[in-house]
PDB file of N, CA and C in Angstrom:
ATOM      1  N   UNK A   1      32.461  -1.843   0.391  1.00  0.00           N
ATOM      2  CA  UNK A   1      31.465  -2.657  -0.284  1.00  0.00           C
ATOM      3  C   UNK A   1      31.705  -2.565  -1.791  1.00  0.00           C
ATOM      4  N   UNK A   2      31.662  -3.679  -2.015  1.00  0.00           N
ATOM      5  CA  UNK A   2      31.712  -3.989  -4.108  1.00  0.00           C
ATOM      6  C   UNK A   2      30.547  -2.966  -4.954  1.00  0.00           C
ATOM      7  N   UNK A   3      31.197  -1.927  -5.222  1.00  0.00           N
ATOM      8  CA  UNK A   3      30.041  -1.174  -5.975  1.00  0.00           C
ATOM      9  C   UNK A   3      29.666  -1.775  -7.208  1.00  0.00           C
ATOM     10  N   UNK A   4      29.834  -3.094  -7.457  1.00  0.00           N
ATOM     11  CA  UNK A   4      28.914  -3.961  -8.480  1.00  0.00           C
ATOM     12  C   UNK A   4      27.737  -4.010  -7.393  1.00  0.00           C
ATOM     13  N   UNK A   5      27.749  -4.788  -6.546  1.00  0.00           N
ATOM     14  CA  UNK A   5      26.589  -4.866  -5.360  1.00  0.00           C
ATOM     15  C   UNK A   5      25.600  -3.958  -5.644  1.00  0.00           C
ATOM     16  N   UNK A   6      26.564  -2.529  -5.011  1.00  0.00           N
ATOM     17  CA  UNK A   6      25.465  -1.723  -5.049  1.00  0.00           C
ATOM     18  C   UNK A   6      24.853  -1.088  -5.983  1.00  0.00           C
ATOM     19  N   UNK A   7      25.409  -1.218  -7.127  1.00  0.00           N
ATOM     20  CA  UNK A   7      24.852  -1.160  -8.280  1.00  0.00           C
ATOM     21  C   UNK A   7      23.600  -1.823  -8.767  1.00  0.00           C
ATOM     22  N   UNK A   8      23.755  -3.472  -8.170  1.00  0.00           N
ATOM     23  CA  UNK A   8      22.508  -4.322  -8.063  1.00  0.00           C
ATOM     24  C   UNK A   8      21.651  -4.349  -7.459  1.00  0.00           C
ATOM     25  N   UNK A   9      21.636  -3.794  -6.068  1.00  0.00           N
ATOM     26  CA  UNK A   9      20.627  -3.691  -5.374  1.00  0.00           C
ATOM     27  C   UNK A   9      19.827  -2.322  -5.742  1.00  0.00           C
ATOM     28  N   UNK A  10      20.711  -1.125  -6.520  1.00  0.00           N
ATOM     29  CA  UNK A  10      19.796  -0.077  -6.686  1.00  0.00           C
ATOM     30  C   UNK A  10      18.912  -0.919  -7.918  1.00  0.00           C
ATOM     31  N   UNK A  11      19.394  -1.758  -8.638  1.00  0.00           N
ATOM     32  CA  UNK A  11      18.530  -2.144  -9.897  1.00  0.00           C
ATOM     33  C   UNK A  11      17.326  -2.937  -9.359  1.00  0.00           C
ATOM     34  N   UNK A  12      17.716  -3.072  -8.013  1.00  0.00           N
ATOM     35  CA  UNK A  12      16.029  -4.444  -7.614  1.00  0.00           C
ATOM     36  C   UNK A  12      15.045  -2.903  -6.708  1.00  0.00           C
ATOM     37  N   UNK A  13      15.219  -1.969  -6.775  1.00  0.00           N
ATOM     38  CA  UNK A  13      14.645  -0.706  -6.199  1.00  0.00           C
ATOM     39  C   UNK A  13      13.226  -0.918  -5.993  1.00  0.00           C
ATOM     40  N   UNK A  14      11.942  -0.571  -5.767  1.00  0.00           N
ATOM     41  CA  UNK A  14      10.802  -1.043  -5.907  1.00  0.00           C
ATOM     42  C   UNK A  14      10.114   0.476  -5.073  1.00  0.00           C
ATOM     43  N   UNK A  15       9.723   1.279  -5.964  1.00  0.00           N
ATOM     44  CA  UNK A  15       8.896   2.132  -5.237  1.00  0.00           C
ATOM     45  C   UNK A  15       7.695   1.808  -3.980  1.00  0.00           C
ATOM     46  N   UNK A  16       8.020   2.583  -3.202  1.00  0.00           N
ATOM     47  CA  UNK A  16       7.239   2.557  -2.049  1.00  0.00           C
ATOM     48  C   UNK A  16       6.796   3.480  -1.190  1.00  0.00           C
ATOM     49  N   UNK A  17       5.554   4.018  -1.146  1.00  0.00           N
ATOM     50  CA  UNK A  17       5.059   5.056  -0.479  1.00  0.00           C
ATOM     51  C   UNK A  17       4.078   4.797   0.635  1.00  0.00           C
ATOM     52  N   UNK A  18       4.144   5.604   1.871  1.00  0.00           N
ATOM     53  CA  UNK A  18       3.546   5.614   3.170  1.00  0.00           C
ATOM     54  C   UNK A  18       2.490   6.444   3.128  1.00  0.00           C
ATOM     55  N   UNK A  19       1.536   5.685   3.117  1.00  0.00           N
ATOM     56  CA  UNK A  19      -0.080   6.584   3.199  1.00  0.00           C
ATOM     57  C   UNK A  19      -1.093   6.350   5.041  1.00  0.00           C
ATOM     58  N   UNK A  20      -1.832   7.148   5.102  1.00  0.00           N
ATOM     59  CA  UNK A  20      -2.496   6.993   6.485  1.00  0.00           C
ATOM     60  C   UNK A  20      -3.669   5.254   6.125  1.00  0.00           C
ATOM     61  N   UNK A  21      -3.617   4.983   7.754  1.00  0.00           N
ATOM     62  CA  UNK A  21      -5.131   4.060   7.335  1.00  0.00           C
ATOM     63  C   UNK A  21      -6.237   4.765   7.169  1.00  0.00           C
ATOM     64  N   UNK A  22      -6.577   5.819   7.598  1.00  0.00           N
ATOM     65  CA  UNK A  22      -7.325   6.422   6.907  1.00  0.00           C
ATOM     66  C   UNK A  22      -8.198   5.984   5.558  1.00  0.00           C
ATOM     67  N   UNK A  23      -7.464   5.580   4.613  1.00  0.00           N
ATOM     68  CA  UNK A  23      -7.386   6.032   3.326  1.00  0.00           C
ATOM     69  C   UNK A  23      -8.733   4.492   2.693  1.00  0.00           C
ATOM     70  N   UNK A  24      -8.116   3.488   4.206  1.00  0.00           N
ATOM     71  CA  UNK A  24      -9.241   2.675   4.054  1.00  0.00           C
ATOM     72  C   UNK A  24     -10.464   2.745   4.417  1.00  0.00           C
ATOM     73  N   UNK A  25     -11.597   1.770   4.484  1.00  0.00           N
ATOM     74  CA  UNK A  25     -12.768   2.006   5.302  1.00  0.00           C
ATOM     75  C   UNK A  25     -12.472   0.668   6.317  1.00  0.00           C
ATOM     76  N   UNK A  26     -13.127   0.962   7.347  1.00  0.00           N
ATOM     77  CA  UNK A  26     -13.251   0.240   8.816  1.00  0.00           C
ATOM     78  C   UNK A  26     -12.919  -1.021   8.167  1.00  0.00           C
ATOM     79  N   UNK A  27     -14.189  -1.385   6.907  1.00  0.00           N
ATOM     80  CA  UNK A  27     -13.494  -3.111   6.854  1.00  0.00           C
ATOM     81  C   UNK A  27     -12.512  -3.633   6.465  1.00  0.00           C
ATOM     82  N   UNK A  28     -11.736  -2.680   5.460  1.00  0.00           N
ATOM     83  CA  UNK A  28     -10.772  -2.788   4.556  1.00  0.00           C
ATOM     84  C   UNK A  28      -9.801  -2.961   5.520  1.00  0.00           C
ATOM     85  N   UNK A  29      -9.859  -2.570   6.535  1.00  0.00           N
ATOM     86  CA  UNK A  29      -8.470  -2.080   7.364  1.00  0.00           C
ATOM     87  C   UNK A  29      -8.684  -3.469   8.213  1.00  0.00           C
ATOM     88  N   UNK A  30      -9.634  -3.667   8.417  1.00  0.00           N
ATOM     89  CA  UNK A  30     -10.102  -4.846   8.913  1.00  0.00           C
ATOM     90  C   UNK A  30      -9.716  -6.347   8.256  1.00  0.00           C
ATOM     91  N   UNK A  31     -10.234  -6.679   7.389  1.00  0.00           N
ATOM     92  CA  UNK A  31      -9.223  -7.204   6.416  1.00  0.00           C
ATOM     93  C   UNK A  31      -8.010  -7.440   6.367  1.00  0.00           C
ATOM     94  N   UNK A  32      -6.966  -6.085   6.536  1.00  0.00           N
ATOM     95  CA  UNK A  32      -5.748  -6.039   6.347  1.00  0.00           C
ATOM     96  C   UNK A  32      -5.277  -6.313   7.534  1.00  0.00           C
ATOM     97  N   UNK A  33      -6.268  -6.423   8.393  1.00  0.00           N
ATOM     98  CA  UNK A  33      -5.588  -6.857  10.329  1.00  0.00           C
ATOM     99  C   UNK A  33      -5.340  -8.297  10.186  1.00  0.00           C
ATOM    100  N   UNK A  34      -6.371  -8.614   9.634  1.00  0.00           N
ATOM    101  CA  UNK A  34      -6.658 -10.084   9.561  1.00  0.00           C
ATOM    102  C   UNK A  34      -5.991 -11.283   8.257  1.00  0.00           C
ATOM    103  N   UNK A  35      -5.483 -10.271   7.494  1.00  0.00           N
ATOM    104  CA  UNK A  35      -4.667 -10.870   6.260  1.00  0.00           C
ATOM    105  C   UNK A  35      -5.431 -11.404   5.459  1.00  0.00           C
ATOM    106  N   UNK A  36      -6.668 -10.860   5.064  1.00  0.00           N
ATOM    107  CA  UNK A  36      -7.592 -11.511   4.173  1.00  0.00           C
ATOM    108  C   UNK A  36      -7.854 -10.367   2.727  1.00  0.00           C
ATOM    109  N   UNK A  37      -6.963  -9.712   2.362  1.00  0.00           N
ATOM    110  CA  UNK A  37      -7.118  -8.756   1.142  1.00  0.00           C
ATOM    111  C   UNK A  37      -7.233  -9.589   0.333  1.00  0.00           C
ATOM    112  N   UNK A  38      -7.560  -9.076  -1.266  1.00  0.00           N
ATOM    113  CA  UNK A  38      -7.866 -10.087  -2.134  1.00  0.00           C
ATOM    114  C   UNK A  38      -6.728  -9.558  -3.327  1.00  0.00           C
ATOM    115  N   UNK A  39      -5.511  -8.812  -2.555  1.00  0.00           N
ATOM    116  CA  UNK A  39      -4.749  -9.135  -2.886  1.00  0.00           C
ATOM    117  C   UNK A  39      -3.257  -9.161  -1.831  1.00  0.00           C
ATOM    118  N   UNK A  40      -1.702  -9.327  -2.522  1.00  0.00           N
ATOM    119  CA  UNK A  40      -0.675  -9.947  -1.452  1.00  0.00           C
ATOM    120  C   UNK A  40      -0.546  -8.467  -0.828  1.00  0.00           C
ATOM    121  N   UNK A  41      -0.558  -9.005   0.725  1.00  0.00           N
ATOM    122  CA  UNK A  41      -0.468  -7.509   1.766  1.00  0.00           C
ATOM    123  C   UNK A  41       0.345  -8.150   3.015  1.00  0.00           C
ATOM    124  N   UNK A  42       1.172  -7.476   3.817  1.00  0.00           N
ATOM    125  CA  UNK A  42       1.386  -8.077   4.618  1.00  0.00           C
ATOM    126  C   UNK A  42       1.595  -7.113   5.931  1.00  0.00           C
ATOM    127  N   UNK A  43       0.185  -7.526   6.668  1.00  0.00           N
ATOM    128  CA  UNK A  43      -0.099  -6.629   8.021  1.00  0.00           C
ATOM    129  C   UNK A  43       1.023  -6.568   8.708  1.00  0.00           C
ATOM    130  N   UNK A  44       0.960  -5.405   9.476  1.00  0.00           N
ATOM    131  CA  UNK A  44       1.723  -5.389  10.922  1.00  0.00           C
ATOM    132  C   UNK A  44       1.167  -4.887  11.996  1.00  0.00           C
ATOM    133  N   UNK A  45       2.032  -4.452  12.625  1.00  0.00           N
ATOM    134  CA  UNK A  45       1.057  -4.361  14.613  1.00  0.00           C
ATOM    135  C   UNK A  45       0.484  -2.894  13.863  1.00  0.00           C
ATOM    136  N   UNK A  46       0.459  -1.736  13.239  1.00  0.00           N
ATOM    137  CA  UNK A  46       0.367  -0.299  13.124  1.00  0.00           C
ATOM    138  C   UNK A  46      -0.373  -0.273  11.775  1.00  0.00           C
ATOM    139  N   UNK A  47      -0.385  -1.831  10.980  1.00  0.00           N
ATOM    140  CA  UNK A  47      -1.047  -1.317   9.586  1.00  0.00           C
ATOM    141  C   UNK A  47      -0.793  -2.073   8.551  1.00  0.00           C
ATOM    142  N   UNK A  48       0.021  -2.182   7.691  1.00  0.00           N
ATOM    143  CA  UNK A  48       0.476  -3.192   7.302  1.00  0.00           C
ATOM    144  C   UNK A  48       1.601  -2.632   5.392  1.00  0.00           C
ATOM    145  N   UNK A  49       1.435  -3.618   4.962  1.00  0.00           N
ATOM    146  CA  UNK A  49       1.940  -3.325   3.529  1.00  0.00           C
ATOM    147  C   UNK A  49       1.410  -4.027   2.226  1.00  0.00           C
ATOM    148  N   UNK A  50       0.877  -3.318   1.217  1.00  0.00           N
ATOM    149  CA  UNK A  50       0.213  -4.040   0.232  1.00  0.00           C
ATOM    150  C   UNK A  50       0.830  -4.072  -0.961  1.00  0.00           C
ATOM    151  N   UNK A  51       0.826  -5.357  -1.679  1.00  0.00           N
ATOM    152  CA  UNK A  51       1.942  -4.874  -3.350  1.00  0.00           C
ATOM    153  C   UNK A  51       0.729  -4.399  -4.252  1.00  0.00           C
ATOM    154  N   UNK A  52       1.254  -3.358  -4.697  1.00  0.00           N
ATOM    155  CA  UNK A  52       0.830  -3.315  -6.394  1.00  0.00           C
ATOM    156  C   UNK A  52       1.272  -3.649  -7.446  1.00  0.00           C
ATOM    157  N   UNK A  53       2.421  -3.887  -7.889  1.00  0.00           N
ATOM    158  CA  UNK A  53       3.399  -4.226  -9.039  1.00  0.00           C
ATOM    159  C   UNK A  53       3.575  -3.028  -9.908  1.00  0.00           C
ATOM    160  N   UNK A  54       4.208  -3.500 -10.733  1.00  0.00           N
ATOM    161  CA  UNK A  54       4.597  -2.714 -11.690  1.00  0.00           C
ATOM    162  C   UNK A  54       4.866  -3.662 -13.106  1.00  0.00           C
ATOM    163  N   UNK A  55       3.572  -3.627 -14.198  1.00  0.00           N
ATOM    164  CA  UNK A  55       2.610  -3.144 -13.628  1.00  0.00           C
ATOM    165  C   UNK A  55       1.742  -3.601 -12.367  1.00  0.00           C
ATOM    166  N   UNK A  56       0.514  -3.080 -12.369  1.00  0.00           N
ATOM    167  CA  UNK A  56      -0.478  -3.436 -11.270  1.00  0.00           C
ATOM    168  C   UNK A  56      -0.499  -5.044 -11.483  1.00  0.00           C
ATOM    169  N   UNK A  57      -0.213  -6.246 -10.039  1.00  0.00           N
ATOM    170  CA  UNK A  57      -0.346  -7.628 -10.123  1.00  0.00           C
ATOM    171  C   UNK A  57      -1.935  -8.082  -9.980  1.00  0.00           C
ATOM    172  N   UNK A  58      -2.449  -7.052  -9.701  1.00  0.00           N
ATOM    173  CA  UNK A  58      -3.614  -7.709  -9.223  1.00  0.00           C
ATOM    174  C   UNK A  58      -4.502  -6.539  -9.384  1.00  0.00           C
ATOM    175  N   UNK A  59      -6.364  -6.929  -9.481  1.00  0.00           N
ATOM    176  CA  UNK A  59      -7.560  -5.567  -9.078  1.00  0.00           C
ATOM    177  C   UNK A  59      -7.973  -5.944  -7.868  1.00  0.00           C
ATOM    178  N   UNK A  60      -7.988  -5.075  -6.588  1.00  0.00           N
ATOM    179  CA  UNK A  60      -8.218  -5.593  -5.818  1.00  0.00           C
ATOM    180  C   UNK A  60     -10.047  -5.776  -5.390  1.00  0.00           C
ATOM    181  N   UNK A  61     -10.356  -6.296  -4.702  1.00  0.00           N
ATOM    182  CA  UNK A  61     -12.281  -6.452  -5.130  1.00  0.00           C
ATOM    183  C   UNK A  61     -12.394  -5.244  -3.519  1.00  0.00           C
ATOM    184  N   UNK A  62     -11.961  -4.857  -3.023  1.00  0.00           N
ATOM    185  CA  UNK A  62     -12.007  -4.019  -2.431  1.00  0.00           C
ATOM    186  C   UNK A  62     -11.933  -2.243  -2.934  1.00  0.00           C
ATOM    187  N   UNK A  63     -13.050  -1.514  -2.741  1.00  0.00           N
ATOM    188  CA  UNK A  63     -12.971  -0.866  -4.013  1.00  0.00           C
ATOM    189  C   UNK A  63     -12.564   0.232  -3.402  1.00  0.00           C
ATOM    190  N   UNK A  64     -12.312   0.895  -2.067  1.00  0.00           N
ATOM    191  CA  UNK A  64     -11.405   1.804  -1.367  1.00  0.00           C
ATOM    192  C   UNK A  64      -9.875   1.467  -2.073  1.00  0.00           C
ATOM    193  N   UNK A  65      -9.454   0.553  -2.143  1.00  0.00           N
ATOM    194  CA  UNK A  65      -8.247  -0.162  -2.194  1.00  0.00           C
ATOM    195  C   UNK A  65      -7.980  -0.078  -3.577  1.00  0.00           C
ATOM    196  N   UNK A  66      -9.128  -0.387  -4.303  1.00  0.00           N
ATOM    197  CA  UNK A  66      -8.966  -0.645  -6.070  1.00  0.00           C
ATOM    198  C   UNK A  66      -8.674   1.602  -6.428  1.00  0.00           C
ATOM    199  N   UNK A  67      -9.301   2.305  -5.673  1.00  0.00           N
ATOM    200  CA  UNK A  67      -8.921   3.402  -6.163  1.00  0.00           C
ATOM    201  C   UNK A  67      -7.355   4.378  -5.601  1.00  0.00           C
ATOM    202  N   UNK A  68      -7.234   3.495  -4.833  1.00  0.00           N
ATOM    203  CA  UNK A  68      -5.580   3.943  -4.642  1.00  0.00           C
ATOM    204  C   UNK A  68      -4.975   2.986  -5.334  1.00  0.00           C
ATOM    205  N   UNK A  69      -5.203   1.787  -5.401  1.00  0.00           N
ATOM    206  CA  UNK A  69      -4.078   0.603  -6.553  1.00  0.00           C
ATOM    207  C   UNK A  69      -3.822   1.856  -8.123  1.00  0.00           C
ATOM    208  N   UNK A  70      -5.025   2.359  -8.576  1.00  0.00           N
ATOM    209  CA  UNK A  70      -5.230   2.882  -9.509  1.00  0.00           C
ATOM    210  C   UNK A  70      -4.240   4.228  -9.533  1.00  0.00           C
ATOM    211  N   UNK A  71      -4.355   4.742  -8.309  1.00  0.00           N
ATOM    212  CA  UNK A  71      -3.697   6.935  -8.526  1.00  0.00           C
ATOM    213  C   UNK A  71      -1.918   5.719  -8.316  1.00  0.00           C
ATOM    214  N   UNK A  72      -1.730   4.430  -7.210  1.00  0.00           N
ATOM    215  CA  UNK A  72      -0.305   4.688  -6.960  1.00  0.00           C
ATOM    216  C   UNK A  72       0.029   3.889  -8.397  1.00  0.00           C
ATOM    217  N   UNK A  73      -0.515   3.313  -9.478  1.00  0.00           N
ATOM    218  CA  UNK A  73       0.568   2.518 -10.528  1.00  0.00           C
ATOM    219  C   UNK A  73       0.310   3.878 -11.492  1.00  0.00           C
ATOM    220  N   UNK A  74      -0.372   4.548 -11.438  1.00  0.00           N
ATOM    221  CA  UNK A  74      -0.209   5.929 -12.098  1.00  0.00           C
ATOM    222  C   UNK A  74       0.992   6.975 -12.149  1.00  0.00           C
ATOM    223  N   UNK A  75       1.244   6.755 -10.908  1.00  0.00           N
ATOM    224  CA  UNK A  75       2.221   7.434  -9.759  1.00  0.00           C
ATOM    225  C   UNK A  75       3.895   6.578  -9.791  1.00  0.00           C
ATOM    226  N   UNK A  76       3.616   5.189 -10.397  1.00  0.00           N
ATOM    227  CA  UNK A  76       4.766   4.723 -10.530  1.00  0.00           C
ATOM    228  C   UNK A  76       5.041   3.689  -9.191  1.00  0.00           C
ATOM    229  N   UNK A  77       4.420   3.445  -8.198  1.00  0.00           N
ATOM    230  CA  UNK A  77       4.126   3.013  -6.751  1.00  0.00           C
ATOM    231  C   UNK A  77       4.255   1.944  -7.028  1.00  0.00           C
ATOM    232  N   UNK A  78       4.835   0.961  -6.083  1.00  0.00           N
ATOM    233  CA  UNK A  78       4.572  -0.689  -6.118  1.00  0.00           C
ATOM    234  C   UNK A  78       4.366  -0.804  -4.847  1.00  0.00           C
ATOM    235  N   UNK A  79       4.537  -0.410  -3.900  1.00  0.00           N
ATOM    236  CA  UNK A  79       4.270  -0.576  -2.558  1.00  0.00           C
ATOM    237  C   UNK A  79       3.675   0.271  -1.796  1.00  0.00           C
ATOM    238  N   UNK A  80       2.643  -0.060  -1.012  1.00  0.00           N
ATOM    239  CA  UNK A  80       1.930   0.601  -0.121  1.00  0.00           C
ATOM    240  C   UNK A  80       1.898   0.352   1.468  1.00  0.00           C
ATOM    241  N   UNK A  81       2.205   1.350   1.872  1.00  0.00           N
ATOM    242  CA  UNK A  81       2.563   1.203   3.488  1.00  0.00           C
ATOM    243  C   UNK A  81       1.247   1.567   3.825  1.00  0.00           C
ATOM    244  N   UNK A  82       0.571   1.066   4.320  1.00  0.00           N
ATOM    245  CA  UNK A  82      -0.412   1.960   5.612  1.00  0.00           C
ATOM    246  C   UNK A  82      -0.127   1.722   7.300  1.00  0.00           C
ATOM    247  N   UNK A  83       0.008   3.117   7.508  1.00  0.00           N
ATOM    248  CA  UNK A  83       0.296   3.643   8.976  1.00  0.00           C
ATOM    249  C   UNK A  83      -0.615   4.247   9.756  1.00  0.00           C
ATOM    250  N   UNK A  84      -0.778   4.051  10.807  1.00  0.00           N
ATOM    251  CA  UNK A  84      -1.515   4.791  12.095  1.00  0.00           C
ATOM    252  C   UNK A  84      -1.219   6.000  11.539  1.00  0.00           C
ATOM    253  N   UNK A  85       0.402   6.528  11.562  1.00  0.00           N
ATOM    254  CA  UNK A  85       1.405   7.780  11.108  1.00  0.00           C
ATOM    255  C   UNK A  85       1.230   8.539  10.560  1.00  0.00           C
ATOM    256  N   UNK A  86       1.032   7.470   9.455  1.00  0.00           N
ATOM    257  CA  UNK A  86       1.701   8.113   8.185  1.00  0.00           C
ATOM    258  C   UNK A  86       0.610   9.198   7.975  1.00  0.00           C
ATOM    259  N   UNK A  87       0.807   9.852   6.434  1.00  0.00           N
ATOM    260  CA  UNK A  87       0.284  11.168   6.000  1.00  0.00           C
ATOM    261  C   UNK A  87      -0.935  10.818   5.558  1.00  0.00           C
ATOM    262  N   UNK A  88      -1.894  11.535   5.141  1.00  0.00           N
ATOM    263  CA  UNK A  88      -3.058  11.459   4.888  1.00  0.00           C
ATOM    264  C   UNK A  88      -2.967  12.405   3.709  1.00  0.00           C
ATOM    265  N   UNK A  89      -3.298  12.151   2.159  1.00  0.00           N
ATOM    266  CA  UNK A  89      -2.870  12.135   0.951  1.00  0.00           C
ATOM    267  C   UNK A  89      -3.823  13.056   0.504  1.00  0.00           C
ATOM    268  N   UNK A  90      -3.676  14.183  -0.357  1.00  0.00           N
ATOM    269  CA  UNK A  90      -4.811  15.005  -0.627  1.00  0.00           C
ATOM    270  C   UNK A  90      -5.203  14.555  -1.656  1.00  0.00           C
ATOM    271  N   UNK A  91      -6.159  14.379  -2.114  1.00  0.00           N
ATOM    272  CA  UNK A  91      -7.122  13.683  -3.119  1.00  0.00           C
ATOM    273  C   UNK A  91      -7.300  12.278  -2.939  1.00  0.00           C
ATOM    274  N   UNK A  92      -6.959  11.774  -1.972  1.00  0.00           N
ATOM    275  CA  UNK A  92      -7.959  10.540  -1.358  1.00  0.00           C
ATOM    276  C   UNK A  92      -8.804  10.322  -1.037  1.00  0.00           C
ATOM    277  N   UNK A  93      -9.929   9.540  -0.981  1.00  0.00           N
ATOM    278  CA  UNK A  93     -10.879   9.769   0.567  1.00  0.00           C
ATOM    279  C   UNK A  93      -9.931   9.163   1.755  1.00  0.00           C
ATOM    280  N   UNK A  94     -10.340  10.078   2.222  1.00  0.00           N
ATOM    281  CA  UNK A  94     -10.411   9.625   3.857  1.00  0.00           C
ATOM    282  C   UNK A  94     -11.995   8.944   4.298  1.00  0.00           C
ATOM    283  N   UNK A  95     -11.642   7.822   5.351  1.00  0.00           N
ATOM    284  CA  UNK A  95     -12.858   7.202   6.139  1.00  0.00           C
ATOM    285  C   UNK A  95     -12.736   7.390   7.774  1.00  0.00           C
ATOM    286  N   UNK A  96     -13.383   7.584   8.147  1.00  0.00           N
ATOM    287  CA  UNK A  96     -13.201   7.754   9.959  1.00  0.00           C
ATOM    288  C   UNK A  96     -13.028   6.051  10.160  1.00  0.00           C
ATOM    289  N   UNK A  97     -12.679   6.038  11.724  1.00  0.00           N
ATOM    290  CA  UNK A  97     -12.473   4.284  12.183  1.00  0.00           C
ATOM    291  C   UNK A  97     -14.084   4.458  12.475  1.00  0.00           C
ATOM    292  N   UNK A  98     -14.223   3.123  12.617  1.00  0.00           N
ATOM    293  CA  UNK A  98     -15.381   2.277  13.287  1.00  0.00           C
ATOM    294  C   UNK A  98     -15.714   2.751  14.567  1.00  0.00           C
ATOM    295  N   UNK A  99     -16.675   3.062  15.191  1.00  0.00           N
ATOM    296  CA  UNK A  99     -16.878   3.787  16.729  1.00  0.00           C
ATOM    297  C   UNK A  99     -16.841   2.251  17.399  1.00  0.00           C
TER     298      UNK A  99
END
């Protein structure tokens, strides 16, 4: 492979970190099932993925959401995974699911 290439693709890099759903509340996550965030996210079957930019593109009116947009462009983050999986972040809240 042309290590110009790969030279270019490390330059389009875009931080991205895997957090639990947790981290949302029932509706938020709800929302993100349904593709209705109020900002660009793009669900999947387990959770989905939300941009932040760099800087931050958007505030999101979701205010679970607006305080992680906030710790990950702090953090340097442009992307947010949420997973069934994934880790559950110390100094987050955590929310239980919906019974």
């Amino acid at each position: 492979m042309d290590s110009d290439c790969i030279d270019r693709l490390r330059e389009q890099i875009e931080p991205l970190v895997a957090l639990s759903l947790s981290h949302l509340t029932p509706a938020t996550r709800q929302l993100l099932r349904a593709d209705d965030l109020s900002v660009n996210a793009y669900p999947t079957e387990f959770g989905g993925f939300v941009f932040v930019g760099a800087p931050r593109y958007r505030h999101p009116s979701e205010t679970d959401l607006a305080s992680i947009f906030e710790a990950a462009e702090q953090a340097g983050v442009v992307w947010l995974k949420f997973d069934c999986e994934a880790p559950v972040i110390t100094g987050l809240p955590v929310f239980a699911a919906a019974a």
